[in-house]
Structures are given as C-alpha cells and as structure tokens.
N, C-alpha and C. Protein backbone atom coordinates (compact mmCIF):
# COMPACT_ATOMS: atom_id res chain seq x y z
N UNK A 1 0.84 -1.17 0.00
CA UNK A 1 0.00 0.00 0.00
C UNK A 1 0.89 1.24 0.00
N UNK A 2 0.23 2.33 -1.07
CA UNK A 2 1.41 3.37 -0.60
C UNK A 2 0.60 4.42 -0.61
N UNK A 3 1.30 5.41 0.60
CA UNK A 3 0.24 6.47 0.99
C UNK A 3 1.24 7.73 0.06
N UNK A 4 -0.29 8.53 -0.19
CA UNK A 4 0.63 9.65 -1.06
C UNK A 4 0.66 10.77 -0.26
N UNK A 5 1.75 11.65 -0.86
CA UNK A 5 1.96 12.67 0.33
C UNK A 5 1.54 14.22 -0.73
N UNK A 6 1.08 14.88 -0.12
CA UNK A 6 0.81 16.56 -0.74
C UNK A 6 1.64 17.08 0.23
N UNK A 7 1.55 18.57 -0.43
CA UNK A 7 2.62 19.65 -0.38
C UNK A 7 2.18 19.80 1.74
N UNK A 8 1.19 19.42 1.58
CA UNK A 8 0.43 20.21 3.00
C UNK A 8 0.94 18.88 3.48
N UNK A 9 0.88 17.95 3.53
CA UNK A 9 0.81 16.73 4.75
C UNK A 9 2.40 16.33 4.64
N UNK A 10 3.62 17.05 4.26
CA UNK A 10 5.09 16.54 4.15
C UNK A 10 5.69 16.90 5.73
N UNK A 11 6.53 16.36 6.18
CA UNK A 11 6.99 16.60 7.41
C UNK A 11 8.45 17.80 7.01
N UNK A 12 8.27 18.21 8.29
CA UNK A 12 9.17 19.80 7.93
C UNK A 12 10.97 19.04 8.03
N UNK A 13 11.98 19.73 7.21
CA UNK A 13 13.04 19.09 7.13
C UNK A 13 13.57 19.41 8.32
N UNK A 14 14.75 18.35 8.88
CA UNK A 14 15.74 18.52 10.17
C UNK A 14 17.01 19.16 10.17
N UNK A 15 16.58 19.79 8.70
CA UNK A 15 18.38 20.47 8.20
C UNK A 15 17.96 22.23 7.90
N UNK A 16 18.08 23.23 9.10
CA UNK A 16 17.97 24.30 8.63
C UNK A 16 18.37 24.94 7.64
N UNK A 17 18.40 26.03 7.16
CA UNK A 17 19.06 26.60 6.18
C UNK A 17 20.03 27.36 6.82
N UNK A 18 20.82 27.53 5.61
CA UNK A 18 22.25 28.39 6.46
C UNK A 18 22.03 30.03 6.22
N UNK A 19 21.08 30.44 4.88
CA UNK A 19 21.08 31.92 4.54
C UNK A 19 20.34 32.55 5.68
N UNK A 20 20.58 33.39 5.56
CA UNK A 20 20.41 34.89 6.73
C UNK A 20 18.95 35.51 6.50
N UNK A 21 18.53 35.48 5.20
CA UNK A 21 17.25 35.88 4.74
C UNK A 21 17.20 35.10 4.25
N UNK A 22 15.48 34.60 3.76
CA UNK A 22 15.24 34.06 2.84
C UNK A 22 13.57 34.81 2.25
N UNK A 23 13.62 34.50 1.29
CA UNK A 23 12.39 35.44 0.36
C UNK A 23 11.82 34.11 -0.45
N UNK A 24 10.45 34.04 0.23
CA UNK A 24 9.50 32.60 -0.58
C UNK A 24 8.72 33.93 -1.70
N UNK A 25 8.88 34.22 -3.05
CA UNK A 25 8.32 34.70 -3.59
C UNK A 25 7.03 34.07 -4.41
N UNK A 26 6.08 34.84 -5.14
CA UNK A 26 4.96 34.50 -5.62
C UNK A 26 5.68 33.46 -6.39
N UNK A 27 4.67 33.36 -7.41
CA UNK A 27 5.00 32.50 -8.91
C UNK A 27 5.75 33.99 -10.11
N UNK A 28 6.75 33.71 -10.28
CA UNK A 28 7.30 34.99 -11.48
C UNK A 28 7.48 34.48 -12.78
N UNK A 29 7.68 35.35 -13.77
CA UNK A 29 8.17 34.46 -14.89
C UNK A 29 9.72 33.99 -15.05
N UNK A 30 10.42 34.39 -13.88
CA UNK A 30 11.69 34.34 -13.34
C UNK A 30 12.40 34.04 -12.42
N UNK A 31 13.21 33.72 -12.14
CA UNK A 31 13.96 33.94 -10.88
C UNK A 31 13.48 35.36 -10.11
N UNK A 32 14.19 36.72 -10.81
CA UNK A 32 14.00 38.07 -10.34
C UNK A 32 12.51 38.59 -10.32
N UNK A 33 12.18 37.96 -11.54
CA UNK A 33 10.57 38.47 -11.72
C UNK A 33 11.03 39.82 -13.00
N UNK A 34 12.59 40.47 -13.07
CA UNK A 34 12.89 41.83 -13.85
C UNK A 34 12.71 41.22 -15.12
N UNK A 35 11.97 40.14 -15.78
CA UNK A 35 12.18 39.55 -17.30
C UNK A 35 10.93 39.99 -18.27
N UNK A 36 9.99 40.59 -17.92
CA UNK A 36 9.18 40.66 -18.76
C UNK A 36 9.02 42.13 -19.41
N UNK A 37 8.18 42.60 -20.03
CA UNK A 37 8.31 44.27 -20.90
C UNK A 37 8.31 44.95 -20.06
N UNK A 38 7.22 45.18 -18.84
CA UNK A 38 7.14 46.27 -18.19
C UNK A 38 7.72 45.71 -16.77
N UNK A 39 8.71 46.45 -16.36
CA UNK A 39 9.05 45.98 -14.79
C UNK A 39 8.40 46.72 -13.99
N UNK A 40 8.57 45.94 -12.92
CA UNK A 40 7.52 46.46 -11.45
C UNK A 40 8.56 47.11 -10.72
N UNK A 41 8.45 48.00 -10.40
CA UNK A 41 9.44 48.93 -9.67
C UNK A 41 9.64 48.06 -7.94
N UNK A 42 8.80 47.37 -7.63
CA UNK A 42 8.77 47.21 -6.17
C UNK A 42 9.66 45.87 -6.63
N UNK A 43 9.69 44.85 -7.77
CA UNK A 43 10.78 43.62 -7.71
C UNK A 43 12.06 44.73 -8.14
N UNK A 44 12.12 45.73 -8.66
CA UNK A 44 13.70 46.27 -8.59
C UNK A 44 14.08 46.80 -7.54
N UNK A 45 13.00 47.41 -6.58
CA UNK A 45 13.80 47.53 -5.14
C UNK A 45 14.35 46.52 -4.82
N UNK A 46 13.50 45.29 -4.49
CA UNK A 46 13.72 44.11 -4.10
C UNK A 46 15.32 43.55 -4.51
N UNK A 47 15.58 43.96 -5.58
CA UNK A 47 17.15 42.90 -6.44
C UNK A 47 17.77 44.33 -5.70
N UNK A 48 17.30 46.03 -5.82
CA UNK A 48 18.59 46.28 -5.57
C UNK A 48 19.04 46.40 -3.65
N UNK A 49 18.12 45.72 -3.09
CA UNK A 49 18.04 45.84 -1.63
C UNK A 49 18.94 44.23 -1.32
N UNK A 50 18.73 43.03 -2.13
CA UNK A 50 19.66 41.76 -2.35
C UNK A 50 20.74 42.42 -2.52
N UNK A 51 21.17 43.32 -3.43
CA UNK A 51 22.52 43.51 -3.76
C UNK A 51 23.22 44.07 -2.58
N UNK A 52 22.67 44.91 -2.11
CA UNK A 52 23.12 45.88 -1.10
C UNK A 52 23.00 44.63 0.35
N UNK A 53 22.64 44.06 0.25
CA UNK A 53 22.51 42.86 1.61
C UNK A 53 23.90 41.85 1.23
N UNK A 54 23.91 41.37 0.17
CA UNK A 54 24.73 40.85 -0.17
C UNK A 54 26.12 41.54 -0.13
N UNK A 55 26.30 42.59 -0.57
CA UNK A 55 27.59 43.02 0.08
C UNK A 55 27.78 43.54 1.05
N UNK A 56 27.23 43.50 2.37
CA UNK A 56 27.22 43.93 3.32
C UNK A 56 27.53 41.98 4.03
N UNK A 57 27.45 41.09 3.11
CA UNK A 57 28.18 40.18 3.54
C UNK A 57 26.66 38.93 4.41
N UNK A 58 25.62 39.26 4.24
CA UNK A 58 24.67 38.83 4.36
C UNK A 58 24.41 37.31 3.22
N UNK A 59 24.12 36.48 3.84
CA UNK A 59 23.68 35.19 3.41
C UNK A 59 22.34 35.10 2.88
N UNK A 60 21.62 34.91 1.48
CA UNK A 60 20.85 35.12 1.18
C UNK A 60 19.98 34.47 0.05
N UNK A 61 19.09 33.68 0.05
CA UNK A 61 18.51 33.12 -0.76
C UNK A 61 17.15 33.31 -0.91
N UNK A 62 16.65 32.74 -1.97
CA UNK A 62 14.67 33.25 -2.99
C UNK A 62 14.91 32.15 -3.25
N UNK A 63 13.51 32.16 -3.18
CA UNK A 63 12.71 30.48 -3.70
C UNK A 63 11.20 31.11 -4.53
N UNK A 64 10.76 30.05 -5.30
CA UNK A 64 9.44 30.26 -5.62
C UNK A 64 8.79 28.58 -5.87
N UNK A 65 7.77 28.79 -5.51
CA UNK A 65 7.19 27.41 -5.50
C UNK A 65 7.26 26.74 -6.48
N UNK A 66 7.18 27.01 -7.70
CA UNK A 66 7.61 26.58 -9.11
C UNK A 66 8.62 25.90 -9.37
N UNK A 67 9.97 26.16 -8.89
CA UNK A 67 10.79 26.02 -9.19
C UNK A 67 11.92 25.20 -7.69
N UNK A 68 11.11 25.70 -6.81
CA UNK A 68 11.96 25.37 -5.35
C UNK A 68 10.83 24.83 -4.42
N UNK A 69 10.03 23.95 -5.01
CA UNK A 69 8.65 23.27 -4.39
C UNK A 69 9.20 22.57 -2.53
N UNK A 70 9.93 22.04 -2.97
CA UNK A 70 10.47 21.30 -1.39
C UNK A 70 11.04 22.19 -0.31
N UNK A 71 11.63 23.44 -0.78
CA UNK A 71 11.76 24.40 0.32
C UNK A 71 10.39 24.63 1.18
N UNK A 72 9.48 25.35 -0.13
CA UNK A 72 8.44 25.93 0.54
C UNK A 72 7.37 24.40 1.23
N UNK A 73 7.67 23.28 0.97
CA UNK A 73 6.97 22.24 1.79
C UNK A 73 8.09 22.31 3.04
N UNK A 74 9.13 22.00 3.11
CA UNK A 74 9.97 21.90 4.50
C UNK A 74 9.99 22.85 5.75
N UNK A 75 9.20 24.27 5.14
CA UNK A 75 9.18 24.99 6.22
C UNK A 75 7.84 25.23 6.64
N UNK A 76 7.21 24.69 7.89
CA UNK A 76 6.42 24.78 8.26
C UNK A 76 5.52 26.08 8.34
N UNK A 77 6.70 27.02 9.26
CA UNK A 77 5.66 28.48 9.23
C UNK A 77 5.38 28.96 7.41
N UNK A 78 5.80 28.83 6.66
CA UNK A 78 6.10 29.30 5.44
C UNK A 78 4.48 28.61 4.59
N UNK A 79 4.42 27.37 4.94
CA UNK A 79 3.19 26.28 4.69
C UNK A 79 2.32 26.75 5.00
N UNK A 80 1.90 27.24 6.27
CA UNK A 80 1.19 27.46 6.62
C UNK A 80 0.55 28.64 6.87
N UNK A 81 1.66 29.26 6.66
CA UNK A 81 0.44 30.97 5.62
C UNK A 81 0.18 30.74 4.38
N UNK A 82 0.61 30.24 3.28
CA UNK A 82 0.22 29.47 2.31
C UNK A 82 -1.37 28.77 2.49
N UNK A 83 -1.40 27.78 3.57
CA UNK A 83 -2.47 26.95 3.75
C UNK A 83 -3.89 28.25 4.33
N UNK A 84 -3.34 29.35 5.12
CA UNK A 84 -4.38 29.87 5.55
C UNK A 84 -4.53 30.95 4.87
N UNK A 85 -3.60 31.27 3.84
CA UNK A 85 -3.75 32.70 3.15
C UNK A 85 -3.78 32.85 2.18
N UNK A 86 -3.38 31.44 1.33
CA UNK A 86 -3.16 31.05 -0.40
C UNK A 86 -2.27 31.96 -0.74
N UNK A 87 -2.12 32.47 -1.97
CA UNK A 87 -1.01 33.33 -2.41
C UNK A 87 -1.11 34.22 -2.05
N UNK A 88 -2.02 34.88 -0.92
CA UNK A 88 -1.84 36.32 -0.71
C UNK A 88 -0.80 36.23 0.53
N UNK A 89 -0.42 35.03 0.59
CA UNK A 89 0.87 34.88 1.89
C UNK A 89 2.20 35.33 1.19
N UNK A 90 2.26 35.22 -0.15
CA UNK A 90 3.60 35.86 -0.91
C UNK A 90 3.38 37.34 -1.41
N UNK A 91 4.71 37.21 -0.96
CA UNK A 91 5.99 37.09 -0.71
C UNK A 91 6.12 36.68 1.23
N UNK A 92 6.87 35.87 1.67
CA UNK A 92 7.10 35.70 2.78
C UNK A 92 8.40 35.88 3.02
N UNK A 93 9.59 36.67 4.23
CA UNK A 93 10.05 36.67 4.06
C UNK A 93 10.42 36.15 5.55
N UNK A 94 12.04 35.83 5.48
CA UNK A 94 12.26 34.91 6.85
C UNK A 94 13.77 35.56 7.01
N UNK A 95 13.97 35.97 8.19
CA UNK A 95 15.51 36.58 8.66
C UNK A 95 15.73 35.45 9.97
N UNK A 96 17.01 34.68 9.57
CA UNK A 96 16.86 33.45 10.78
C UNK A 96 16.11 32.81 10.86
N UNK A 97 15.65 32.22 10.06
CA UNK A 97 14.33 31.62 10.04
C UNK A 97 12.97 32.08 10.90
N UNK A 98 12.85 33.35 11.42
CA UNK A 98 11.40 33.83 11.54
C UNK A 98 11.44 34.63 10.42
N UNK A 99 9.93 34.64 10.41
CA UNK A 99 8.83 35.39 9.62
C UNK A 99 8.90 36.95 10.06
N UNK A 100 9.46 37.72 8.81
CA UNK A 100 9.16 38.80 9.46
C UNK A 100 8.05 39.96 8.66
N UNK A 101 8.02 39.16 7.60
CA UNK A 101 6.72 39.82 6.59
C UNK A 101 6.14 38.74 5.83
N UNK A 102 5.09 39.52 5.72
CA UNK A 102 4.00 38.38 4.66
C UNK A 102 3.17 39.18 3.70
N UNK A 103 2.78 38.41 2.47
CA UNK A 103 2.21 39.53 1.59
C UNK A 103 2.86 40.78 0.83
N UNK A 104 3.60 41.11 1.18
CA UNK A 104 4.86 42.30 0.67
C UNK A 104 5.69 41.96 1.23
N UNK A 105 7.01 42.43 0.05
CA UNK A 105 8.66 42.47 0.63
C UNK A 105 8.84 43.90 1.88
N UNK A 106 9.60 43.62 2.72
CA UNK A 106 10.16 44.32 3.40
C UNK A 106 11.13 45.56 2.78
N UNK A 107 11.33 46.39 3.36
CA UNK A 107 12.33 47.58 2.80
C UNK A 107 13.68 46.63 3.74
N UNK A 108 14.77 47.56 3.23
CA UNK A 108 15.99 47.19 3.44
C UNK A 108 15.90 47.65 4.61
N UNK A 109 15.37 48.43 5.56
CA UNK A 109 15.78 48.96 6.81
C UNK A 109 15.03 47.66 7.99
N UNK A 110 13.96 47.04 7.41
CA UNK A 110 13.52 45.91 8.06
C UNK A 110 14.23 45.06 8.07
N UNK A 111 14.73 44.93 7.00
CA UNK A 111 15.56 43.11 6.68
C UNK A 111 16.80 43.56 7.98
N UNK A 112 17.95 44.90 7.45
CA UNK A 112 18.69 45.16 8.75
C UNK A 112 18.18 44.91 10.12
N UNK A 113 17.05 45.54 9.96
CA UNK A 113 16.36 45.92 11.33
C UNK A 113 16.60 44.34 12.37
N UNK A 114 15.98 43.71 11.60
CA UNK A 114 15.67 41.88 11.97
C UNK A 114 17.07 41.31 11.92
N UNK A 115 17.78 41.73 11.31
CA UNK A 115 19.42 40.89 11.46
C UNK A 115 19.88 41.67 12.73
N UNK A 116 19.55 42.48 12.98
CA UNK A 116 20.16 43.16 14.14
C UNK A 116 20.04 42.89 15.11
N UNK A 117 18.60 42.63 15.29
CA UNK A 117 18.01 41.92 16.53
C UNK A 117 18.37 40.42 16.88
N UNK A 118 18.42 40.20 15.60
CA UNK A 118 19.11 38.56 15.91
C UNK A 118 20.04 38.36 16.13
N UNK A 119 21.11 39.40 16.66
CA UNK A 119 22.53 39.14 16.77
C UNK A 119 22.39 39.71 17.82
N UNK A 120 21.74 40.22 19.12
CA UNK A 120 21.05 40.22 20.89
C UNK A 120 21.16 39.29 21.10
C-alpha cells in the first residue's frame, strides 16, 4: 500500500538553512521576476536591496514554489500561511528563520532591522 503525500501533509526538514534571509516569492516568470516588458518597480527595489545585503556580507537566498517546491513544503511556518492565506501569503520573508513579513517584501531597513536583533 502506498500512501501519497501533498505539499500540506510533508513533514518539515531537520536540516535548517544556512542563509540569513530568505524570500519565498509568488509565482514569477523568473527567478527576479525583472524579465518581462514592463518591470515592477517594487521587484527592482527588491534585487537592488539583495545587492546591497549581499555586500554587506549577508547570506541570502529566494525560492518560488515553481521552481523550489520542497523548500516551501519543508518549512512549516512558510506552509502554513500558504495553507491559511493562499497566495496572498507571498511574498514571505524569513531573517533566521522567523517570519518577518507576509504579503509584501520588506524595505531594506527591516531586513537590517531583523538581522540586528538577531545578533542580541
């Protein structure tokens, strides 16, 4: 007999992640989401607020369900605004693995804000 498993009933992984942020984004036609005719000014904050995190030496990874399906099943809190909010839970974003926004990206002074605190 074999039982099948969905995205909702998978058990959360025992191997944290190592990045500093992480950004569960909607569905894009991209990685960045910057690929199509008209760009959205709020995904170019977004890449140029990565850049600026990234050299400030920050650990940092994006996922989208499309493409990075087993992330967004392994993390429980992440699932489960998903399960209670459907896509209006993306963008989720996670500093240390808490949640520190849902539904919209954070400005760069949040993402700092939350690394800061996590180093108290």
């Amino acid at each position: 007999m074999t039982t099948n498993i969905t995205m909702f009933d998978a058990p959360p992984s025992a191997q944290p992640t190592s990045a500093d942020v992480e950004f569960f984004d909607p569905p894009m036609c991209c990685p960045t989401g910057l690929c199509g005719p008209a760009l959205d000014q709020t995904l170019l904050d977004v890449n140029e607020m990565i850049l600026k995190l990234k050299q400030e030496g920050v650990r940092l990874e994006r996922y989208q369900m499309s493409s990075h399906p087993n992330v967004f099943i392994r993390n429980v809190d992440v699932m489960r605004l998903v399960r209670e909010k459907q896509m209006e839970a993306l963008p989720v974003t996670l500093v240390r693995g808490k949640v520190i926004k849902v539904g919209e990206y954070p400005t760069l002074e949040e993402v700092q804000q939350a690394l800061n605190k996590e180093q108290i």
